[in-house]
C-alpha atoms as a PDB file:
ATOM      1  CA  UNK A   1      85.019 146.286  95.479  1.00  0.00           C
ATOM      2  CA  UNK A   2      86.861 146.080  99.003  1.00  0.00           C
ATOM      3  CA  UNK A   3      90.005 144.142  98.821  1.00  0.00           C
ATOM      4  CA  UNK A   4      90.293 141.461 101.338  1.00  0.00           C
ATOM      5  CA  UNK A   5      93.259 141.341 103.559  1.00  0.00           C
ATOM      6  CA  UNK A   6      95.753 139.167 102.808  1.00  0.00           C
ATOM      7  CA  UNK A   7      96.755 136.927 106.046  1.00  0.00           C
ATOM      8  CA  UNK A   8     100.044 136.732 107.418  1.00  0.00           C
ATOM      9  CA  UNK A   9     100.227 132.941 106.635  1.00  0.00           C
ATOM     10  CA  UNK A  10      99.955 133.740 102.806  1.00  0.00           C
ATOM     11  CA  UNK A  11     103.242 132.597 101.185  1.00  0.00           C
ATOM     12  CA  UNK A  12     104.419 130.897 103.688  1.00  0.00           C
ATOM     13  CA  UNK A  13     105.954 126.901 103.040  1.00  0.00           C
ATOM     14  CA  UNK A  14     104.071 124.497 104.906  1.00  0.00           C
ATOM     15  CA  UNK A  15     103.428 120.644 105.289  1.00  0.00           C
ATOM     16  CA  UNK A  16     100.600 118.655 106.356  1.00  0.00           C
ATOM     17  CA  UNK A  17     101.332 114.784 107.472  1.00  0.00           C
ATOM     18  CA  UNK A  18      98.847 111.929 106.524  1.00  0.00           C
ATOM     19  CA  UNK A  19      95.829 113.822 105.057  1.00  0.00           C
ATOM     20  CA  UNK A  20      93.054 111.903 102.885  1.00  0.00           C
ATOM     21  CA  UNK A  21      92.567 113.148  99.169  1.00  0.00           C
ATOM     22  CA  UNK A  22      88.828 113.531  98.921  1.00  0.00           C
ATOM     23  CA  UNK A  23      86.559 111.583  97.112  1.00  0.00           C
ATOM     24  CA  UNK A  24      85.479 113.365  94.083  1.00  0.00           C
ATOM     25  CA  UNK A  25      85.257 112.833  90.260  1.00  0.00           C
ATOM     26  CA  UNK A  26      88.589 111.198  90.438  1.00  0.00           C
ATOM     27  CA  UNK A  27      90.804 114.092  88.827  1.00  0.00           C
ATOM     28  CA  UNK A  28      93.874 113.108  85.868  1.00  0.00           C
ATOM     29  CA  UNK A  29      97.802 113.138  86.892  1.00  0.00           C
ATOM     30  CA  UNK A  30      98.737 117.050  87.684  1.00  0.00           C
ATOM     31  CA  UNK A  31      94.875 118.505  88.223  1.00  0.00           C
ATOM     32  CA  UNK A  32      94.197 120.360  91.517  1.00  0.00           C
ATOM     33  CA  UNK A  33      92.841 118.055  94.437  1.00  0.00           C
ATOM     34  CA  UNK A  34      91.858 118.570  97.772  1.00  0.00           C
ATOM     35  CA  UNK A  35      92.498 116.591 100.902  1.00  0.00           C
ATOM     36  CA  UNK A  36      90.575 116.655 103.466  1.00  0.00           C
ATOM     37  CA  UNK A  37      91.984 118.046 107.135  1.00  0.00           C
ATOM     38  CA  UNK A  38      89.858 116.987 110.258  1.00  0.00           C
ATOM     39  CA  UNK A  39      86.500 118.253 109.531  1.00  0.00           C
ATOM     40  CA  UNK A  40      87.357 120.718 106.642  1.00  0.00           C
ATOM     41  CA  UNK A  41      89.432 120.178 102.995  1.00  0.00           C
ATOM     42  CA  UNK A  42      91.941 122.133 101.622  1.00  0.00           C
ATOM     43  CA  UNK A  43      92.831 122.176  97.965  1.00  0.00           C
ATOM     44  CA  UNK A  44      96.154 121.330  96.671  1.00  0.00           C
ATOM     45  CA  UNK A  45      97.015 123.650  93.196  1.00  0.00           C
ATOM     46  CA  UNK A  46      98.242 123.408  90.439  1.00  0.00           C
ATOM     47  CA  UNK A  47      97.973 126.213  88.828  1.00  0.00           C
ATOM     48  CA  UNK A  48     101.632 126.528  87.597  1.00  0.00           C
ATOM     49  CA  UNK A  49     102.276 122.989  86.323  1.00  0.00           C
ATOM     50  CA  UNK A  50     104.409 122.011  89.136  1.00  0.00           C
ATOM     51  CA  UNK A  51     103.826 118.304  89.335  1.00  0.00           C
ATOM     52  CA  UNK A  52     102.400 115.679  87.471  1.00  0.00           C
ATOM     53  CA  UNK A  53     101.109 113.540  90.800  1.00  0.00           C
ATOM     54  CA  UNK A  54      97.805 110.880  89.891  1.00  0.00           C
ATOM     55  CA  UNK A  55      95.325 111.962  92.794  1.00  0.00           C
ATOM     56  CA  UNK A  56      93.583 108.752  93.549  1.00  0.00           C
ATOM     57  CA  UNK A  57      90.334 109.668  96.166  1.00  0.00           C
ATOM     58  CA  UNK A  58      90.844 108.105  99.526  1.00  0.00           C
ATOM     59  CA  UNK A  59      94.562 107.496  99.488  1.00  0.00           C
ATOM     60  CA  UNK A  60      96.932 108.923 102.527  1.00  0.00           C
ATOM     61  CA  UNK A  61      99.413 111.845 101.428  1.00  0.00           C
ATOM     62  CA  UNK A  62     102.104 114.230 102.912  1.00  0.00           C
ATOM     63  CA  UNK A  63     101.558 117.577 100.758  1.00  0.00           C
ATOM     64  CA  UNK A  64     104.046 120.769 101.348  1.00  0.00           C
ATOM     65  CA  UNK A  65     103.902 123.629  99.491  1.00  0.00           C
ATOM     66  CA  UNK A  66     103.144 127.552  99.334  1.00  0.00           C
ATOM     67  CA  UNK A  67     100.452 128.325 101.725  1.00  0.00           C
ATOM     68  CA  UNK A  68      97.906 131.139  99.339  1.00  0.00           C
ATOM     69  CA  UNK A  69      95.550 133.039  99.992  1.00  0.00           C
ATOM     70  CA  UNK A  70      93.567 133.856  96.557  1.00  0.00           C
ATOM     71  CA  UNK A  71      89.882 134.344  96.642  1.00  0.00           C
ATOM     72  CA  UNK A  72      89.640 134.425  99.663  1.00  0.00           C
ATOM     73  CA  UNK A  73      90.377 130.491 100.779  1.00  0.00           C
ATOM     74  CA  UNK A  74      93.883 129.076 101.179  1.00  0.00           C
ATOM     75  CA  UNK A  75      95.599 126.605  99.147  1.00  0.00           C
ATOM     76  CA  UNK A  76      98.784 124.501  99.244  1.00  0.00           C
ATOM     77  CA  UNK A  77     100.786 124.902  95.824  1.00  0.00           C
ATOM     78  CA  UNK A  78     103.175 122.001  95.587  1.00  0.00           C
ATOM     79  CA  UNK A  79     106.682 123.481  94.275  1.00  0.00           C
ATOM     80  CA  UNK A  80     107.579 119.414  92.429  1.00  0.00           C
ATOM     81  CA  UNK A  81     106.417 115.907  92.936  1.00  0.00           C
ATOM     82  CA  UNK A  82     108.717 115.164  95.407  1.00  0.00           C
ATOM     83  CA  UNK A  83     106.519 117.724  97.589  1.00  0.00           C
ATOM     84  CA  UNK A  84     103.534 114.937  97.262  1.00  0.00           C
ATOM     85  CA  UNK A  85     103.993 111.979  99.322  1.00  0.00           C
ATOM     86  CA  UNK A  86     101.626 108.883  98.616  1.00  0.00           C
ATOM     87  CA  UNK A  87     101.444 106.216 101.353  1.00  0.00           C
ATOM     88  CA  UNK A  88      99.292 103.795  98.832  1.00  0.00           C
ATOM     89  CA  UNK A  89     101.536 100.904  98.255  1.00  0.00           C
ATOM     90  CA  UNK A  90     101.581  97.905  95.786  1.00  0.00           C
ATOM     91  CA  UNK A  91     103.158  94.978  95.519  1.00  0.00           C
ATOM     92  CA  UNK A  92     104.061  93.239  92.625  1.00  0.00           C
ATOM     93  CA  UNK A  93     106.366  90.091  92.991  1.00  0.00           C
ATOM     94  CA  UNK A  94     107.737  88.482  95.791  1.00  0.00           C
ATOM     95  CA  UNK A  95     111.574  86.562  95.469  1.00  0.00           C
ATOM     96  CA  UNK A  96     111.556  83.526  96.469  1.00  0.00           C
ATOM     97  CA  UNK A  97     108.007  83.204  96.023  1.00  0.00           C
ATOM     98  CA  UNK A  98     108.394  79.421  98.123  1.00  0.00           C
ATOM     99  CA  UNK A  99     109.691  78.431 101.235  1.00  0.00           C
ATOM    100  CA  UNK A 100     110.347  75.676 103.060  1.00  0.00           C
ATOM    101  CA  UNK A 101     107.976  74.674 106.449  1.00  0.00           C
ATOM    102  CA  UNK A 102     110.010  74.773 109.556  1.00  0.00           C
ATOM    103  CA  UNK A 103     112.785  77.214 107.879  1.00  0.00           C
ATOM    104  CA  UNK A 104     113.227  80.632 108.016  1.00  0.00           C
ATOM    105  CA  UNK A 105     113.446  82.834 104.556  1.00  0.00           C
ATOM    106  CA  UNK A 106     114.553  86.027 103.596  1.00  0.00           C
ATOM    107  CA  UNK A 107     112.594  87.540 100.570  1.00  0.00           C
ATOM    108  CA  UNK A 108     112.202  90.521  98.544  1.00  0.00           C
ATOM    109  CA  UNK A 109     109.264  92.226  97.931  1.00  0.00           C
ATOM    110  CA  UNK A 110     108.586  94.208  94.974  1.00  0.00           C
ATOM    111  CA  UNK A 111     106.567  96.988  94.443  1.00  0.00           C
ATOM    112  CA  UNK A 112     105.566 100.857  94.329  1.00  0.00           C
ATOM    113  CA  UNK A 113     105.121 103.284  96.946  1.00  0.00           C
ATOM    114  CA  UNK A 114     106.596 100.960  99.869  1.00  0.00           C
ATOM    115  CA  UNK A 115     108.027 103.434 102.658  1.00  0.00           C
ATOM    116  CA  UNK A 116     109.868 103.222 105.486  1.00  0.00           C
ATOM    117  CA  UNK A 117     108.031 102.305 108.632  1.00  0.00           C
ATOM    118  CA  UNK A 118     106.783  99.659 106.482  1.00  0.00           C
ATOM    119  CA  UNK A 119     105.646  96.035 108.384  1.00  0.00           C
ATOM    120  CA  UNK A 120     105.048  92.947 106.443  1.00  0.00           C
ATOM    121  CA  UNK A 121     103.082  89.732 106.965  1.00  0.00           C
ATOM    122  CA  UNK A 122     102.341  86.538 105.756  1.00  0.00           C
ATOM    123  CA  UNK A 123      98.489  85.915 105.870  1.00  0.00           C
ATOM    124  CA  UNK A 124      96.389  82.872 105.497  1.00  0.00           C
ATOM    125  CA  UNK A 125      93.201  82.012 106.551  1.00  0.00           C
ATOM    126  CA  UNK A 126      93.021  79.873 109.685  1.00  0.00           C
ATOM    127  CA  UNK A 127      96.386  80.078 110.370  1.00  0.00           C
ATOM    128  CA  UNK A 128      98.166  82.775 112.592  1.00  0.00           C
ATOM    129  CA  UNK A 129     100.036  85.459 110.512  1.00  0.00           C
ATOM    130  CA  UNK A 130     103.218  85.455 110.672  1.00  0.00           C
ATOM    131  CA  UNK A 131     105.499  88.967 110.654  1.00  0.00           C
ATOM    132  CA  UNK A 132     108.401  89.938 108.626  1.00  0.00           C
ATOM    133  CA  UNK A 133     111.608  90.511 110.709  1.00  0.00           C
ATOM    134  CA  UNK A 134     114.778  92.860 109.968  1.00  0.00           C
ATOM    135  CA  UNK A 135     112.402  94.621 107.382  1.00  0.00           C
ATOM    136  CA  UNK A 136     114.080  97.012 105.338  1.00  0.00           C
ATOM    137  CA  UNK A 137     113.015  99.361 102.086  1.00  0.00           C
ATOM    138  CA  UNK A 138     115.020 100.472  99.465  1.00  0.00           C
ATOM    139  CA  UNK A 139     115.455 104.233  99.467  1.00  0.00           C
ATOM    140  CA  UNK A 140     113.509 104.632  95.837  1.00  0.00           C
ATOM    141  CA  UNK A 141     110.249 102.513  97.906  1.00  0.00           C
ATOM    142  CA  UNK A 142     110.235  99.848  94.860  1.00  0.00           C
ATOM    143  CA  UNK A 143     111.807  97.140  97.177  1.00  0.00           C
ATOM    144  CA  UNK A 144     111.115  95.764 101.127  1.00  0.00           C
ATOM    145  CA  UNK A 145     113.555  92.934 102.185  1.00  0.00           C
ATOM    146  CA  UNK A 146     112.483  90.966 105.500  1.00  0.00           C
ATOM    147  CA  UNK A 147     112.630  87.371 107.017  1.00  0.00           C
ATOM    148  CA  UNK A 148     110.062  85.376 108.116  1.00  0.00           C
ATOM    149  CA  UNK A 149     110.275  82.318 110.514  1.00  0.00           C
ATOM    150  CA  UNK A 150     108.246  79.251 108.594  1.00  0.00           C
ATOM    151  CA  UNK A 151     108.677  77.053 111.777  1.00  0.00           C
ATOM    152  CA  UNK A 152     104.866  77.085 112.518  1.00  0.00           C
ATOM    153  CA  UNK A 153     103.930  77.759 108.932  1.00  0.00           C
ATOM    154  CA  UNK A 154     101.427  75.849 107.127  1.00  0.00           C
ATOM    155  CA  UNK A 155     102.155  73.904 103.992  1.00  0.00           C
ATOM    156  CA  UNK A 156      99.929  75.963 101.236  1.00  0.00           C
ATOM    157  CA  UNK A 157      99.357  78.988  99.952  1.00  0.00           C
ATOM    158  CA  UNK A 158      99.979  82.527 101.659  1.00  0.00           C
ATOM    159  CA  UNK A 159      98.540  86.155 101.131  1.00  0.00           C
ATOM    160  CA  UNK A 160     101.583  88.620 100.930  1.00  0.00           C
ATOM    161  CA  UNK A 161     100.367  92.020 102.688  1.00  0.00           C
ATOM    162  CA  UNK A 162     102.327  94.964 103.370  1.00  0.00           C
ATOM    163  CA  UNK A 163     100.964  97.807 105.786  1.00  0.00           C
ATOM    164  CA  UNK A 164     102.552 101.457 104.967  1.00  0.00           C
ATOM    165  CA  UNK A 165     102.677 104.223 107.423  1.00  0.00           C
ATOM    166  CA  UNK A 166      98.636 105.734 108.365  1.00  0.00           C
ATOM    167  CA  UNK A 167      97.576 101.626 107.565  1.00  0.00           C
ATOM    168  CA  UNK A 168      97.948 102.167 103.982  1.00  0.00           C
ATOM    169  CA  UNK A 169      97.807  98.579 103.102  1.00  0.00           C
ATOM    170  CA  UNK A 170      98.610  96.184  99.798  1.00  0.00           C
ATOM    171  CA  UNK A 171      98.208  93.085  99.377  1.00  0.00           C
ATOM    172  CA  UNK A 172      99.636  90.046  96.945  1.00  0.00           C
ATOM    173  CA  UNK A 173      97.187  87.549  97.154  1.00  0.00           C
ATOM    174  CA  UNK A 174      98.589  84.007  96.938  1.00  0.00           C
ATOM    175  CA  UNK A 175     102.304  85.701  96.646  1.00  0.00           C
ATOM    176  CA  UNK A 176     103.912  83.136  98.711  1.00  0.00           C
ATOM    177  CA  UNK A 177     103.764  79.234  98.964  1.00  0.00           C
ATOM    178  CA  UNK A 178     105.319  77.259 101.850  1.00  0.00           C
ATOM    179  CA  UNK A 179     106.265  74.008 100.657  1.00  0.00           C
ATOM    180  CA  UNK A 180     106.513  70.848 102.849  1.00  0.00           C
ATOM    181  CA  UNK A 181     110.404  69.821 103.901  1.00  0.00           C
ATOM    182  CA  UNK A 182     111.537  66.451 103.030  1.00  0.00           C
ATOM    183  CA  UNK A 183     114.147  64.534 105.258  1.00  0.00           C
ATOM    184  CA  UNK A 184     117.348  64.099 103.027  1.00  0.00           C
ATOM    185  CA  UNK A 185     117.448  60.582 101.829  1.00  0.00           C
ATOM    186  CA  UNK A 186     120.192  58.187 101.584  1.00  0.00           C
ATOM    187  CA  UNK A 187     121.417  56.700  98.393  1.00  0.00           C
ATOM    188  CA  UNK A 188     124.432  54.127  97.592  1.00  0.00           C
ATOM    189  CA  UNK A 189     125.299  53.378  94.028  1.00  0.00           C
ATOM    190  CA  UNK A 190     127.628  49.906  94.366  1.00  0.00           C
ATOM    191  CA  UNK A 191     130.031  49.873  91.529  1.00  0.00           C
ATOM    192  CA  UNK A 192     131.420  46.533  90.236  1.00  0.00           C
ATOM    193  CA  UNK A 193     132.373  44.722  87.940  1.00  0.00           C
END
């Protein structure tokens, strides 16, 4: 048998930004996947047991790793999870969950996987949407904070939807209800005898 030669890239620690893990027979937490680069894939090992990340087919990663060469194809080889970044957000709760027509509100989103970059909207249909300002996410990406401005808002019933880095996008259908304003009211009490 002639041994192949080994490239200079072999070994070396690389990173590829906002690649698609390809469809296939939807693999367990921690099997080998491969994501798919442009017009070819690449597979993503691991062979040593070096991270217990769910590949779900379709979703938008960041993978760094080893680059190998064995068997003549190369292969990323994650060192930890924390090499394996998922862009596929969810949402699970939304604090306040009301607001007010005509006033702004500042709520809290909850949630998995929400990154920085992050934009947020409230959606409903045949109304305008209406964007989250001052949007922040907590550093663990299980909390976005933002304001919205209600003043045009529609009394009803509003779709939640937040859009991650490479348009990853989850939504909370329903998550949010603006609630008509009413005028304070007046009231004397006359005490006597």
């Amino acid at each position: 048998e002639v041994a192949r030669p080994v490239p200079k890239d072999d070994g070396v620690l690389v990173k590829v930004h906002g690649v698609t893990i390809a469809p296939s027979s939807d693999p367990p937490a921690g099997a080998s996947f491969f994501v798919l680069t442009g017009t070819d894939s690449i597979q993503v090992s691991n062979q040593t047991g070096s991270y217990t990340f769910d590949p779900a087919p379709g979703a938008i990663v960041d993978v760094a790793g080893i680059l190998r060469f064995p068997f003549g194809a190369f292969r990323i080889c994650p060192r930890n999870n924390a090499d394996i970044t998922d862009y596929s957000a969810a949402i699970t709760g939304v604090q306040p969950a009301r607001g007010g027509a005509g006033v702004p509100v500042t709520v809290t989103v909850v949630g998995s996987n929400l990154r920085g970059g992050a934009t947020i909207r409230l959606v409903r249909s045949g109304s305008a949407d209406i964007a989250g300002s001052g949007v922040t996410v907590s550093a663990d990406g299980t909390s976005l904070t933002a304001t919205f401005d209600l003043s045009a808002a529609v009394v009803g019933a509003w779709d939640v939807v937040v859009t991650n880095p490479y348009a990853q996008i989850a939504t909370l259908a329903a998550g949010f209800t603006v609630e008509a304003v009413t005028a304070p009211q007046l009231r004397v009490n006359v005490v006597g005898p």
